[in-house]
C-alpha atoms as a PDB file:
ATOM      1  CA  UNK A   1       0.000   0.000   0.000  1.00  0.00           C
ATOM      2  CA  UNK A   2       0.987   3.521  -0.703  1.00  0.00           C
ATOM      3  CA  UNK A   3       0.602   6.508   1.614  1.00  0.00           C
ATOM      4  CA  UNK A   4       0.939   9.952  -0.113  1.00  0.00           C
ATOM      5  CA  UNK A   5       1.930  12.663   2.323  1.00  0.00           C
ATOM      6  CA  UNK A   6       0.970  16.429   1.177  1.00  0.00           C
ATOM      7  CA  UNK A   7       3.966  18.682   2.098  1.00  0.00           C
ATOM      8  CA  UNK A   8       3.533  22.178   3.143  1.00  0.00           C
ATOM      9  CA  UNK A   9       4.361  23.599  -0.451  1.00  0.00           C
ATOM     10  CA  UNK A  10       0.889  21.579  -1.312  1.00  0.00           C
ATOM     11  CA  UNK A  11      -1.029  22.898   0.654  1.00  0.00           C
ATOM     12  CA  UNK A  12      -0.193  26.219  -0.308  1.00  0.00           C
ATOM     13  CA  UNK A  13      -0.934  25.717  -3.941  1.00  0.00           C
ATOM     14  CA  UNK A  14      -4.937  24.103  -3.107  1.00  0.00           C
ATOM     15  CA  UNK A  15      -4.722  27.760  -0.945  1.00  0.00           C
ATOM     16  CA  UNK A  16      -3.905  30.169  -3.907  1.00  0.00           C
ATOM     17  CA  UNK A  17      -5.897  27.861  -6.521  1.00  0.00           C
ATOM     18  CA  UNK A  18      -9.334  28.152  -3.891  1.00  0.00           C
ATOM     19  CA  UNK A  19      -8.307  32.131  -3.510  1.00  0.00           C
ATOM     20  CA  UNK A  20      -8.009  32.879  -7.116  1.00  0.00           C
ATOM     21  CA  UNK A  21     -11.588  30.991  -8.001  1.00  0.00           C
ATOM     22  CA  UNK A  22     -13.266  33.193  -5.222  1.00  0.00           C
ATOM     23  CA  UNK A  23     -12.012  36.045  -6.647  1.00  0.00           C
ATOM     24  CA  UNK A  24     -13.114  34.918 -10.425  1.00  0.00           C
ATOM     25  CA  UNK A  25     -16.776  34.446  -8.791  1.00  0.00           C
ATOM     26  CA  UNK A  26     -16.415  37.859  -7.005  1.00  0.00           C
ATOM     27  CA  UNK A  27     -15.283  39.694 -10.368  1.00  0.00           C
ATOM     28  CA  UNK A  28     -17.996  37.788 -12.227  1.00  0.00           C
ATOM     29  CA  UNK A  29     -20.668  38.916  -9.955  1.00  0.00           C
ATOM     30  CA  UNK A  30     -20.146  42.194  -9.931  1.00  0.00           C
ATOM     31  CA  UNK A  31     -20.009  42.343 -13.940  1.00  0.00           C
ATOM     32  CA  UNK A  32     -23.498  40.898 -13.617  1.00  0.00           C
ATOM     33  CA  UNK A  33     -24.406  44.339 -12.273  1.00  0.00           C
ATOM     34  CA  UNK A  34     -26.015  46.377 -15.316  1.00  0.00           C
ATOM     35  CA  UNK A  35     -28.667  48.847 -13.234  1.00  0.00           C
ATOM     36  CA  UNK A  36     -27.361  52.375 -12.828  1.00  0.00           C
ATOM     37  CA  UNK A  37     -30.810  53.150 -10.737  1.00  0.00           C
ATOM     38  CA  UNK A  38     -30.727  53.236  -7.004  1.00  0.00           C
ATOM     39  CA  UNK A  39     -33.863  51.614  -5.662  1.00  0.00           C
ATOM     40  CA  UNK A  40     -35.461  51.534  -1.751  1.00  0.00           C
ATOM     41  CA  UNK A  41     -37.906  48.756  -1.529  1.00  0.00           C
ATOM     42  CA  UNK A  42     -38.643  48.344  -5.088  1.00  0.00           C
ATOM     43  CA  UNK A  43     -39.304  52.476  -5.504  1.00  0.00           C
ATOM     44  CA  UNK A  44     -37.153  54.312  -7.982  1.00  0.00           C
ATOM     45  CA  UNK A  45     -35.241  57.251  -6.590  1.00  0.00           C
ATOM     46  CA  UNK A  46     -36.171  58.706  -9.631  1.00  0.00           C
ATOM     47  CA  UNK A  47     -39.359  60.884 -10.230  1.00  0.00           C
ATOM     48  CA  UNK A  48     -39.299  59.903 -13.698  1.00  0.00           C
ATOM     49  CA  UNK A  49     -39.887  56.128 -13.043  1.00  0.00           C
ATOM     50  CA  UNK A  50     -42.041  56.620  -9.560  1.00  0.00           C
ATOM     51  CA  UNK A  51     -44.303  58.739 -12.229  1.00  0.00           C
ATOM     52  CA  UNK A  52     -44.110  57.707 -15.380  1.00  0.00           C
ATOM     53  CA  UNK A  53     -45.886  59.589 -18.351  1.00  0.00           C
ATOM     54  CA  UNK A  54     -47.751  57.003 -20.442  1.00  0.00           C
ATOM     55  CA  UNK A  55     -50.087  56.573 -23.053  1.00  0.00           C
ATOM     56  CA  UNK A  56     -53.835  55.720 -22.377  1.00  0.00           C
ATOM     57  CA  UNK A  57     -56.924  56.363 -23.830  1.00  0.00           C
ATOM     58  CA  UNK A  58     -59.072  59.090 -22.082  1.00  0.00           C
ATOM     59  CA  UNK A  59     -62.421  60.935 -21.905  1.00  0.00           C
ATOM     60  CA  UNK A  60     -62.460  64.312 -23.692  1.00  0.00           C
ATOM     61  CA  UNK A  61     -65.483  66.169 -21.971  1.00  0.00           C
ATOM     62  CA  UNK A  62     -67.684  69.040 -21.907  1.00  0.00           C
ATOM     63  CA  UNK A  63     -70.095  70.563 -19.937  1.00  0.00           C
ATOM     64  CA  UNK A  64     -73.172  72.407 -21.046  1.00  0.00           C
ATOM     65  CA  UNK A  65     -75.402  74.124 -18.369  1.00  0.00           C
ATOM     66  CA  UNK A  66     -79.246  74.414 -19.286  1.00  0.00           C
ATOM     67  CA  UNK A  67     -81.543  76.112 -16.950  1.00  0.00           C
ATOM     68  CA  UNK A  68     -85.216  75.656 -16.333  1.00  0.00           C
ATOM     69  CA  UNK A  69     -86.935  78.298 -17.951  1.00  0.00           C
ATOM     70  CA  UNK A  70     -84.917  78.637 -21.228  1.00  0.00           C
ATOM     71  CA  UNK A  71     -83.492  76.221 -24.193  1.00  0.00           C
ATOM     72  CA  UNK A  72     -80.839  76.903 -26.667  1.00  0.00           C
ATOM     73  CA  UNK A  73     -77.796  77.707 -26.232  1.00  0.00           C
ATOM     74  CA  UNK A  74     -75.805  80.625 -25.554  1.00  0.00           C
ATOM     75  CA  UNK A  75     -73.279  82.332 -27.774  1.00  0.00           C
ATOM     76  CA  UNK A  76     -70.558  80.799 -25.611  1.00  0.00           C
ATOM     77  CA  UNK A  77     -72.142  77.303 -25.745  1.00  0.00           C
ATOM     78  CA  UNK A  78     -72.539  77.297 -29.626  1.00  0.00           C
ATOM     79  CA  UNK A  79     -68.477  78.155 -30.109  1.00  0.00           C
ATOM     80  CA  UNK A  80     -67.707  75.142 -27.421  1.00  0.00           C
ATOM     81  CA  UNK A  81     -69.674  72.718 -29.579  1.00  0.00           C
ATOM     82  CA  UNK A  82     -67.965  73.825 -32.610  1.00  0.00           C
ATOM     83  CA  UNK A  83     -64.797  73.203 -31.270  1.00  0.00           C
ATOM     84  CA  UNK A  84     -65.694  69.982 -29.925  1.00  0.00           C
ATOM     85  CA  UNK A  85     -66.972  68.809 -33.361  1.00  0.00           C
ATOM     86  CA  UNK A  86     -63.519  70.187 -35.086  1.00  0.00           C
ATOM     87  CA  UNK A  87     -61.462  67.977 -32.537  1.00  0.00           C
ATOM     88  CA  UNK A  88     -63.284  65.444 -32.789  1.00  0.00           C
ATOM     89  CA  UNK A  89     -62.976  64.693 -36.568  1.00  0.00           C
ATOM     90  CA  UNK A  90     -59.030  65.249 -36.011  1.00  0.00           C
ATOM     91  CA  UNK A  91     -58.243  63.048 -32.696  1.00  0.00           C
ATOM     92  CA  UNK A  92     -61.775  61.075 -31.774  1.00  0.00           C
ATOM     93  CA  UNK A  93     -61.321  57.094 -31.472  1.00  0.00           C
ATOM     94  CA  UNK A  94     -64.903  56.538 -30.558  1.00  0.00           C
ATOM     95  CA  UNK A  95     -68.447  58.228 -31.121  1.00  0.00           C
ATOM     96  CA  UNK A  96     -69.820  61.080 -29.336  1.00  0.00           C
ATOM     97  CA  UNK A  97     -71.356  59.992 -26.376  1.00  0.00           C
ATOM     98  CA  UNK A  98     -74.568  62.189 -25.567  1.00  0.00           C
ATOM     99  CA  UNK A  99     -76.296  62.304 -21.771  1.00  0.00           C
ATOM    100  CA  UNK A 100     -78.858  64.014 -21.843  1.00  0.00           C
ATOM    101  CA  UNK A 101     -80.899  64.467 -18.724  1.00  0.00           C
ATOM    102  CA  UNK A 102     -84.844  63.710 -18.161  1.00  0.00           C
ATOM    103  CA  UNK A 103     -87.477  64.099 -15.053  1.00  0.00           C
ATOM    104  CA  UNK A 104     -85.714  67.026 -14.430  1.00  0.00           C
ATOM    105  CA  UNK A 105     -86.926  70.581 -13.657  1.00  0.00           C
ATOM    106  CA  UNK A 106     -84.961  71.750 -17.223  1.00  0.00           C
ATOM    107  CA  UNK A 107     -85.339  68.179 -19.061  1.00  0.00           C
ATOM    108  CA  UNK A 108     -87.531  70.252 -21.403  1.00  0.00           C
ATOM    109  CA  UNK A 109     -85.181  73.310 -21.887  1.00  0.00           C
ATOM    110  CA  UNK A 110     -82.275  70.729 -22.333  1.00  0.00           C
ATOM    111  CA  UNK A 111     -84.464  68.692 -24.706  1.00  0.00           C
ATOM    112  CA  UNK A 112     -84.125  71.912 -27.144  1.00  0.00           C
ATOM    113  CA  UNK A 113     -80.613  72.862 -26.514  1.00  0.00           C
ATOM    114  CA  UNK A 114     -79.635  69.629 -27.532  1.00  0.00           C
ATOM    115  CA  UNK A 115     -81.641  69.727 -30.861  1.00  0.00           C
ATOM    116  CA  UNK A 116     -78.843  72.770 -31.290  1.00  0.00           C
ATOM    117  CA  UNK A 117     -76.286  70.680 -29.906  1.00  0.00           C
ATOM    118  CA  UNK A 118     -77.277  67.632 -32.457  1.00  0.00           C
ATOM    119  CA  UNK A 119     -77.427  70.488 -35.417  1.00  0.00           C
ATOM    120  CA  UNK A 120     -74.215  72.277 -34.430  1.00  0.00           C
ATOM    121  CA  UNK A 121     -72.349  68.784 -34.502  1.00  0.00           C
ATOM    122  CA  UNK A 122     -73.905  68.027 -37.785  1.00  0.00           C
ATOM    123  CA  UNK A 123     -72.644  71.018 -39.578  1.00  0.00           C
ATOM    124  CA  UNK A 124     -69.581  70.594 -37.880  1.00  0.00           C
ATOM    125  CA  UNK A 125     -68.875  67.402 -39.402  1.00  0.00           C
ATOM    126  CA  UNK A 126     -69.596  65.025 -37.250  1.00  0.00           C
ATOM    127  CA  UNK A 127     -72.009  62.319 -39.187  1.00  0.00           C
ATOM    128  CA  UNK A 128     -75.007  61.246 -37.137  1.00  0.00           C
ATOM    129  CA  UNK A 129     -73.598  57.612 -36.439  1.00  0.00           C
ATOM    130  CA  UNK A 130     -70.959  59.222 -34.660  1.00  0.00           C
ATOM    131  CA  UNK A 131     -73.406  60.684 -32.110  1.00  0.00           C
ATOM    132  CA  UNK A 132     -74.668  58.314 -29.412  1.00  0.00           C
ATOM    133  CA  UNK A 133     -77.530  59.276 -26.757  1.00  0.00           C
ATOM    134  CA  UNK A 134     -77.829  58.249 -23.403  1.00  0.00           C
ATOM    135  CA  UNK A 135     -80.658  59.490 -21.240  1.00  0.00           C
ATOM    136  CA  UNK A 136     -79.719  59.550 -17.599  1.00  0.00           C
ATOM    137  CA  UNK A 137     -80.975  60.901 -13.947  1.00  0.00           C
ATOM    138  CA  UNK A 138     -79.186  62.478 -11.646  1.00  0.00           C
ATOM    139  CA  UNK A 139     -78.232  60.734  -8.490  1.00  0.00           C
ATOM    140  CA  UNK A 140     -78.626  64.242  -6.528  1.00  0.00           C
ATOM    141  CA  UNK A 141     -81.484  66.136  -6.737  1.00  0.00           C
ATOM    142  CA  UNK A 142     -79.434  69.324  -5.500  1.00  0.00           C
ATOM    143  CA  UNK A 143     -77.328  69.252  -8.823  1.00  0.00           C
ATOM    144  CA  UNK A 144     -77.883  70.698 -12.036  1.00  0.00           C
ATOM    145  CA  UNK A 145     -78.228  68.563 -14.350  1.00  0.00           C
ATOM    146  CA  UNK A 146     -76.035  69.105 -17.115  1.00  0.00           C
ATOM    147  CA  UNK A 147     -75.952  67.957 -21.266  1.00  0.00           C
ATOM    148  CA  UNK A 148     -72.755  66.157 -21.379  1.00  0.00           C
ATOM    149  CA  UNK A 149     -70.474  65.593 -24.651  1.00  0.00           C
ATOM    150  CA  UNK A 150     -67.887  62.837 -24.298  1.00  0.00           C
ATOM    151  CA  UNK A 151     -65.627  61.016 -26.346  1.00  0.00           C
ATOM    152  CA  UNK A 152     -62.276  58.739 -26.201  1.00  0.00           C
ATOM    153  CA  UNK A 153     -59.153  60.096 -27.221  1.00  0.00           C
ATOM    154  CA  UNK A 154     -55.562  58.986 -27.058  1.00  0.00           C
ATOM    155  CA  UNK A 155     -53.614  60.637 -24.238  1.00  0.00           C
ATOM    156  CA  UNK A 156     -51.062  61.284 -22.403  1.00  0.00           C
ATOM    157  CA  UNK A 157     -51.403  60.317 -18.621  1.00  0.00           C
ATOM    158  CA  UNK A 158     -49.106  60.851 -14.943  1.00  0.00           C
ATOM    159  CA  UNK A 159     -50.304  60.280 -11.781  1.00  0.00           C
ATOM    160  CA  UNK A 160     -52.030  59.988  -9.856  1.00  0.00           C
ATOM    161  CA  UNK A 161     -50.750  62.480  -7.860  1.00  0.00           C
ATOM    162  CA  UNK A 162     -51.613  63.231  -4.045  1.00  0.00           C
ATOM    163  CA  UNK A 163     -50.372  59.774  -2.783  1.00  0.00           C
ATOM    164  CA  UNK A 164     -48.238  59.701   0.335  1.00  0.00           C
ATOM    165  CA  UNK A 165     -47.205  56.262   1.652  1.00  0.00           C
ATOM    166  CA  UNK A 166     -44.828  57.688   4.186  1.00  0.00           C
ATOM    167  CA  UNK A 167     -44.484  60.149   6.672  1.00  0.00           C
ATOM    168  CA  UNK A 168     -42.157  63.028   5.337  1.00  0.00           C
ATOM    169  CA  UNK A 169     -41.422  63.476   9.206  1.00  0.00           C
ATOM    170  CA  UNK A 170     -39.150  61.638  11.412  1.00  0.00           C
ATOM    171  CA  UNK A 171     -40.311  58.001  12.209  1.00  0.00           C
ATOM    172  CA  UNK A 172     -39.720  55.353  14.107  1.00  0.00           C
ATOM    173  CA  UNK A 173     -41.362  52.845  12.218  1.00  0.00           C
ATOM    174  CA  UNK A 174     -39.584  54.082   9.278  1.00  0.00           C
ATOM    175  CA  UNK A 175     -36.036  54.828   8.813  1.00  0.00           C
ATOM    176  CA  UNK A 176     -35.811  56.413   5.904  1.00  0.00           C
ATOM    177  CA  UNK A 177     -36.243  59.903   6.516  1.00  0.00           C
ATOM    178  CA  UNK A 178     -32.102  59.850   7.476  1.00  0.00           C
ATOM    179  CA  UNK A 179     -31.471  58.767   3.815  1.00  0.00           C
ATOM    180  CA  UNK A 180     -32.228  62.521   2.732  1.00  0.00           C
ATOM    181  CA  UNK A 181     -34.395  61.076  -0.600  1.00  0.00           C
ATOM    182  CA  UNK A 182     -36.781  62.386  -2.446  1.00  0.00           C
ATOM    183  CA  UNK A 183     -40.609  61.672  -0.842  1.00  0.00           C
ATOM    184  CA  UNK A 184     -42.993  59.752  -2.858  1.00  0.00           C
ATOM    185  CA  UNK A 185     -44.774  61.926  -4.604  1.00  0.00           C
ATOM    186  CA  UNK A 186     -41.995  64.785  -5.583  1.00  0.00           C
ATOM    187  CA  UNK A 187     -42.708  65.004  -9.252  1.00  0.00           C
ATOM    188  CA  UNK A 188     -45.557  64.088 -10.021  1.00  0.00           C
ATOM    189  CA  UNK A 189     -47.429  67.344 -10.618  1.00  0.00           C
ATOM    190  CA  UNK A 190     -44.483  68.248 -13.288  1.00  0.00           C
ATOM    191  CA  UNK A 191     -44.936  65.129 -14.849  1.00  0.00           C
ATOM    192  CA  UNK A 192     -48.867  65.659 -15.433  1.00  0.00           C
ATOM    193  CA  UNK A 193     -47.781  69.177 -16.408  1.00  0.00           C
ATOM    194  CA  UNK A 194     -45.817  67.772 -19.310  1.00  0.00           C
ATOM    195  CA  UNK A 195     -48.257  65.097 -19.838  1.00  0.00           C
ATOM    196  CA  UNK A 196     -51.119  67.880 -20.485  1.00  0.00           C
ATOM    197  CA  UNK A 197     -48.849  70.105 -22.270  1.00  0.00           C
ATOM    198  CA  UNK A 198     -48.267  67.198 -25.043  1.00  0.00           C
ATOM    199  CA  UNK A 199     -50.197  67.899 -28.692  1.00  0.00           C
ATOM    200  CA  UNK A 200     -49.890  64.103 -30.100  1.00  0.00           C
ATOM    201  CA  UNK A 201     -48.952  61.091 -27.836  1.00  0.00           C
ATOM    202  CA  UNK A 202     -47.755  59.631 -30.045  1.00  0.00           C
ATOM    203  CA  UNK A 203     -44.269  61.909 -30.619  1.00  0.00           C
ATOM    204  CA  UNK A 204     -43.015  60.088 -26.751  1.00  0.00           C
ATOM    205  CA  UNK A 205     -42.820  56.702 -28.567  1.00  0.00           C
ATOM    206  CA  UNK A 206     -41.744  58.026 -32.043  1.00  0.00           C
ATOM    207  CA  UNK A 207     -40.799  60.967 -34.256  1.00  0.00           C
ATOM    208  CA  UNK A 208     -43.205  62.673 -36.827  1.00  0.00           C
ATOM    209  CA  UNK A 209     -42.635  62.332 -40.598  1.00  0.00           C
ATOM    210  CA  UNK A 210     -40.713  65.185 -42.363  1.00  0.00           C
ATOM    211  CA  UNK A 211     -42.553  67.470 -44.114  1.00  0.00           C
ATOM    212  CA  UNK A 212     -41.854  68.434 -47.679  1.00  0.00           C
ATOM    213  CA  UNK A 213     -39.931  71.386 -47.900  1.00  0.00           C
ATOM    214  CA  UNK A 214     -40.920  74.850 -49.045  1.00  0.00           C
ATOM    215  CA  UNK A 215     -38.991  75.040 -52.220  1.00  0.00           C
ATOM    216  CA  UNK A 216     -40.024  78.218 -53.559  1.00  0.00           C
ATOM    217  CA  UNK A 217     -38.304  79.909 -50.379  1.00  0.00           C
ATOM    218  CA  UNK A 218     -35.185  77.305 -50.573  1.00  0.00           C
ATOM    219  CA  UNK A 219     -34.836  78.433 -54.438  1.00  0.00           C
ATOM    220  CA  UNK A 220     -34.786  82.083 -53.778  1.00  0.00           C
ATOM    221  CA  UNK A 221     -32.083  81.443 -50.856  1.00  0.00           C
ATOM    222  CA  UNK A 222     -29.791  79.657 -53.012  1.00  0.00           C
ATOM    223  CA  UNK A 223     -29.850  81.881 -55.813  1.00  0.00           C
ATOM    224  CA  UNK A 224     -28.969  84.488 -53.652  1.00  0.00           C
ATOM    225  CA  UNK A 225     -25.830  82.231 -52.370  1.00  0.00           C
ATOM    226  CA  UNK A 226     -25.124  81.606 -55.780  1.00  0.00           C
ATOM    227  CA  UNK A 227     -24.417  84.982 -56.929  1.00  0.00           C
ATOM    228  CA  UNK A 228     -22.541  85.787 -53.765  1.00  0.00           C
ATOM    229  CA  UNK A 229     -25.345  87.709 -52.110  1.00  0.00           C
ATOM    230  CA  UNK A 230     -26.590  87.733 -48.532  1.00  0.00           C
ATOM    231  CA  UNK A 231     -28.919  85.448 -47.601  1.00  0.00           C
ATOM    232  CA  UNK A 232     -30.531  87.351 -44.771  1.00  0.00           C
ATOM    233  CA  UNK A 233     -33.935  88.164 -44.908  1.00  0.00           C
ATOM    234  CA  UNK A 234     -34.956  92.023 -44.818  1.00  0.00           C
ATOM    235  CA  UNK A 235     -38.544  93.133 -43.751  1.00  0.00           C
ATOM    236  CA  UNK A 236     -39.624  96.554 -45.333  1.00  0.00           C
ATOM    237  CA  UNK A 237     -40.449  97.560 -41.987  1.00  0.00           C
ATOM    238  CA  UNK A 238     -38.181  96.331 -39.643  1.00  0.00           C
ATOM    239  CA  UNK A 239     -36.980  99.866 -38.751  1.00  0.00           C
ATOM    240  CA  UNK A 240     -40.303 101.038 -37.552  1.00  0.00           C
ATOM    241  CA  UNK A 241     -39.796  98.514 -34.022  1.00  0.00           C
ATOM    242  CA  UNK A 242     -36.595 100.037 -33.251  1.00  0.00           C
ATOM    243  CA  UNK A 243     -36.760 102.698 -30.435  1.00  0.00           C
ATOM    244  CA  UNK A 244     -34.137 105.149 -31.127  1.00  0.00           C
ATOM    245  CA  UNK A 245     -32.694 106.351 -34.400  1.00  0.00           C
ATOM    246  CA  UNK A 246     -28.992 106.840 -32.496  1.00  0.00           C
ATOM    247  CA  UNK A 247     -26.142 105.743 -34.242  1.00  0.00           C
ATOM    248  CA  UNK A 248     -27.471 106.053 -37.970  1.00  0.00           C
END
């Protein structure tokens, strides 16, 4: 039989062989590591991600008052539906959902306002399938009720705003008040700012086509370049803004 006997100089060698593998796992590990965000209990330091600004599909409203004693609409009324019917044909997704209210004190005065409504729409054009009525009643007597136009539109969305999950005091329950970070909902109003602010949705998830351009101004620009002119443009009256005549 045959006894092997490790020497010290062995042992050494299994020693730097087991170090250098730990440090291969440790350097492997930390190349694992791709997040530059900083998260507390899986909230995002920053506003940006805590309040997203996405894209949803909303309720574009409005509001016409009708008393008792008198139908139609006012002058202010008849330019609102107008502009509904205009931005509807250019953003709309859906029909033109009517509510119109009855067993009212003004059902009868609203009844004839929205006859105007229904017209205005029409010759704003807005076709009459895209024009939906709902009767309702109103679940407090105390309320006017109201003709309400409504229809879905693509939108830009934040929020909701207002939510506080933690104290922004000192706490004992919670500790991180010491971490000096932002509080939950820092943010969030500018983020529904630039949310409502937004024309088309559309331009956060991808750029607008080019339009063509104006050649008749690009051909006059580089004729002048061509024979060594200025390309500047002068205005006739550009003098008249200026507020001193000092220095001619």
């Amino acid at each position: 039989m045959t006894m092997t006997i490790k020497t010290p100089v062995d042992r050494n060698r299994v020693f730097r062989v087991a170090g250098a593998l730990v440090g291969l796992a440790v350097a492997l590990g930390a190349c694992t590591h791709t997040s530059d965000e900083v998260t507390t209990a899986s909230i995002p330091d920053d506003y940006r991600l805590r309040h997203p600004i996405t894209v949803q599909e909303a309720d574009r409203s409005l509001v016409i008052f009708v008393g008792h004693a008198r139908g139609g609409l006012a002058a202010s009324d008849r330019a609102d539906v107008m502009g509904l019917a205009q931005t509807w044909r250019q953003e709309a997704t859906g029909p033109i959902n009517a509510d119109v209210p009855v067993d009212t004190p003004n059902a009868a005065a609203a009844a004839d306002a929205f006859r105007e409504v229904q017209s205005l729409l029409t010759a704003g054009g807005v076709p009459p399938r895209g024009i939906v009525v709902r009767h309702y009643h109103p679940n407090d007597p105390r309320l006017m009720a109201t003709i309400r136009l409504t229809y879905p539109k693509i939108s830009a969305v934040a929020g909701p705003c207002g939510l506080w999950p933690e104290d922004l005091g000192p706490s004992v329950k919670d500790k991180s008040y010491l971490e000096n970070k932002d509080y939950y909902n820092f943010g969030c109003a500018a983020q529904r700012n630039v949310a409502a602010m937004i024309d088309n949705p559309s331009d956060l998830a991808q750029p607008r086509s080019e339009t063509p351009a104006y050649a008749a101004r690009r051909s006059e620009a580089f004729e002048k370049y061509r024979k060594g002119n200025s390309t500047a443009t002068t205005y006739p009256e550009a003098d008249k803004a200026k507020l001193s005549d000092t220095g001619k």
